[in-house]
C-alpha atoms as a PDB file:
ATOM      1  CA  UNK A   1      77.507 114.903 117.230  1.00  0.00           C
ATOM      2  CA  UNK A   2      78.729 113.579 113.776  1.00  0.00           C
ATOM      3  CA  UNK A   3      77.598 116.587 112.168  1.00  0.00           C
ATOM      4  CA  UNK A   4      80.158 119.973 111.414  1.00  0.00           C
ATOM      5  CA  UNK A   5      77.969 123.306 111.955  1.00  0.00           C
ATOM      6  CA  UNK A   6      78.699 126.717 110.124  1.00  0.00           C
ATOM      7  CA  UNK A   7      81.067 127.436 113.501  1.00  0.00           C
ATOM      8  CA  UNK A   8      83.374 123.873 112.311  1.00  0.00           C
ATOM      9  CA  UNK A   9      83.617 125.032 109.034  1.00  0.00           C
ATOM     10  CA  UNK A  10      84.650 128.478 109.922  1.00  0.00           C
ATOM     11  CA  UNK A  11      87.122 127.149 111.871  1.00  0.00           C
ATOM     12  CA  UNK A  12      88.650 124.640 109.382  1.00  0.00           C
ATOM     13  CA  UNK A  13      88.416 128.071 106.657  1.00  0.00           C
ATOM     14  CA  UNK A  14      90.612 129.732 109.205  1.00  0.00           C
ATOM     15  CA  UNK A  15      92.999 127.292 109.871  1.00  0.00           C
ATOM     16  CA  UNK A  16      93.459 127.371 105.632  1.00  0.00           C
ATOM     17  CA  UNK A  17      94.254 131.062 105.382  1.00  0.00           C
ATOM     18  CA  UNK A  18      96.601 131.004 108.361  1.00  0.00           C
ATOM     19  CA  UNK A  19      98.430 128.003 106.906  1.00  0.00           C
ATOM     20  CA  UNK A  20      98.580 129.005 103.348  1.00  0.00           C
ATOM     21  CA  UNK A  21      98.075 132.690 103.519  1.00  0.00           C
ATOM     22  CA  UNK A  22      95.108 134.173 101.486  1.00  0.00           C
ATOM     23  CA  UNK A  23      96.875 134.251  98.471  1.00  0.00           C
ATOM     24  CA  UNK A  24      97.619 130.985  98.195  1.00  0.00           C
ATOM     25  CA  UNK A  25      94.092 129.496  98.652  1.00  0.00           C
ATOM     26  CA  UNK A  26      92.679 130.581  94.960  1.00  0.00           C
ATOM     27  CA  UNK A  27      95.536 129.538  93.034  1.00  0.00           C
ATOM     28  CA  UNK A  28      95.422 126.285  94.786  1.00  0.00           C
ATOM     29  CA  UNK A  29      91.369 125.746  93.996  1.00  0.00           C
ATOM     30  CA  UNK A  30      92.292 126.470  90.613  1.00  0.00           C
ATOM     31  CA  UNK A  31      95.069 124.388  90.186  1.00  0.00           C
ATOM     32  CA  UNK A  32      92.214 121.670  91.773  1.00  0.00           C
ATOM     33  CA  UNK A  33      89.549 122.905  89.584  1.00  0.00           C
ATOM     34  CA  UNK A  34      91.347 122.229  86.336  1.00  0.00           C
ATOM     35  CA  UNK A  35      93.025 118.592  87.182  1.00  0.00           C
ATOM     36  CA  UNK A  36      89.395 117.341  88.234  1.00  0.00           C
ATOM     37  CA  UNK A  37      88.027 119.157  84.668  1.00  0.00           C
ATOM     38  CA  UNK A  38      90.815 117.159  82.663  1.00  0.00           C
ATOM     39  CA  UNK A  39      90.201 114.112  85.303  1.00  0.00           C
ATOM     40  CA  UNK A  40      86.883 114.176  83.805  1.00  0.00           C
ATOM     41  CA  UNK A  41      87.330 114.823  80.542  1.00  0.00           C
ATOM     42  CA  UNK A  42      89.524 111.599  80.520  1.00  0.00           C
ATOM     43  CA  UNK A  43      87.529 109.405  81.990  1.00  0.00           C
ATOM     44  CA  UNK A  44      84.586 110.635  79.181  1.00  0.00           C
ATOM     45  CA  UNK A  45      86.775 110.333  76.364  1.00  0.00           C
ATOM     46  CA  UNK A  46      87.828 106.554  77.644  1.00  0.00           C
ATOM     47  CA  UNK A  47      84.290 105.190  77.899  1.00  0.00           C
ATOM     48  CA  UNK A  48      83.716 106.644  74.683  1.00  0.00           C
ATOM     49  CA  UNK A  49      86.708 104.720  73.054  1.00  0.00           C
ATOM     50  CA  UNK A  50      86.019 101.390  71.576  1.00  0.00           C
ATOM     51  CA  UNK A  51      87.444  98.141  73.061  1.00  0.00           C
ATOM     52  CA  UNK A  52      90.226  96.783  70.652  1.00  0.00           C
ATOM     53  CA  UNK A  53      89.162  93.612  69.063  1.00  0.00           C
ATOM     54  CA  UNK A  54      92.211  91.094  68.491  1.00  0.00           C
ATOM     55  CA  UNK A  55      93.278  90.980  64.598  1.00  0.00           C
ATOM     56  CA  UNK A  56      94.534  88.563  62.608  1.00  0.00           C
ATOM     57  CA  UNK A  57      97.653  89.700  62.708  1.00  0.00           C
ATOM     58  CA  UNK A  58      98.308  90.069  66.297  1.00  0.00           C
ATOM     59  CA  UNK A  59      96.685  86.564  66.322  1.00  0.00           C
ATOM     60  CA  UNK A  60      99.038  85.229  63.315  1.00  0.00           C
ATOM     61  CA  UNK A  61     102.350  86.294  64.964  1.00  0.00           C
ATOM     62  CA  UNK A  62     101.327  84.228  68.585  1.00  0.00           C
ATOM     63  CA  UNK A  63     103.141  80.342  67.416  1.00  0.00           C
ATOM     64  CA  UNK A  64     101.104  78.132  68.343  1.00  0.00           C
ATOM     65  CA  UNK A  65     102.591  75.661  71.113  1.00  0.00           C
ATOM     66  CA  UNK A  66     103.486  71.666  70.323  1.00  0.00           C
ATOM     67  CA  UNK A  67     102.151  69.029  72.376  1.00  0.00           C
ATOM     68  CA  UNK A  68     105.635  67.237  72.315  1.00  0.00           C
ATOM     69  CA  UNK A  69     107.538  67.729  76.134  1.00  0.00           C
ATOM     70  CA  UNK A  70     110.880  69.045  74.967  1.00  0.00           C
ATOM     71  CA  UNK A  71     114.079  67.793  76.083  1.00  0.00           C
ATOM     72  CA  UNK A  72     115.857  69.723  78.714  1.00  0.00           C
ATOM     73  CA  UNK A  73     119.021  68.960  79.995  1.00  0.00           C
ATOM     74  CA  UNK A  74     119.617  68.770  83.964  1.00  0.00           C
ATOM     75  CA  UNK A  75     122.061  68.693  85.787  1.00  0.00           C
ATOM     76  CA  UNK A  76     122.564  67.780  89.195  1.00  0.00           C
ATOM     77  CA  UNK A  77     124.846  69.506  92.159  1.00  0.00           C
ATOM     78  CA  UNK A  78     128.115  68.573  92.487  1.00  0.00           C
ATOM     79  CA  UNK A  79     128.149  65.838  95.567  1.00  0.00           C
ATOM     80  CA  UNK A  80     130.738  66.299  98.398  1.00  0.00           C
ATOM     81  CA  UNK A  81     133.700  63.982  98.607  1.00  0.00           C
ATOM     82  CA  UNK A  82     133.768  61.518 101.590  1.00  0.00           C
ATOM     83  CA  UNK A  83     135.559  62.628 104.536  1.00  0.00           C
ATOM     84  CA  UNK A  84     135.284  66.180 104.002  1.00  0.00           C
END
């Protein structure tokens, strides 16, 4: 029952060219053809790029932080005045 015969997939073809009209359909499997070619493409050319190592001057320009808590001024919210 979970399977779709040649008579499902004629059926689902149909429903295509009635929707989009029969010119439509191969400019539309091109335009699909060619994004997953560059998807792929992409996806190659990023596992064959190397991993950036950290330099030393991206490290040099991170300041190191201080131990020492700074002082930081607080302040609290003004109170209400009795009787209101």
């Amino acid at each position: 029952m979970g399977e779709l015969s040649w008579v499902h997939w004629a059926i689902v073809a149909l429903v295509f060219v009635v929707l989009f009209g029969a010119k439509k359909l191969p400019d539309a499997a091109r335009g699909i053809g060619q994004s997953m070619r560059i998807f792929r493409a992409e996806m190659r050319a990023d596992d064959t790029k190397p991993a950036v190592a950290p330099t030393e001057d991206t490290a040099a320009s991170v300041a190191p932080q201080s131990s020492a808590p700074q002082a930081s001024a607080t302040t609290q919210p003004p109170t209400a005045a009795p009787g209101h």
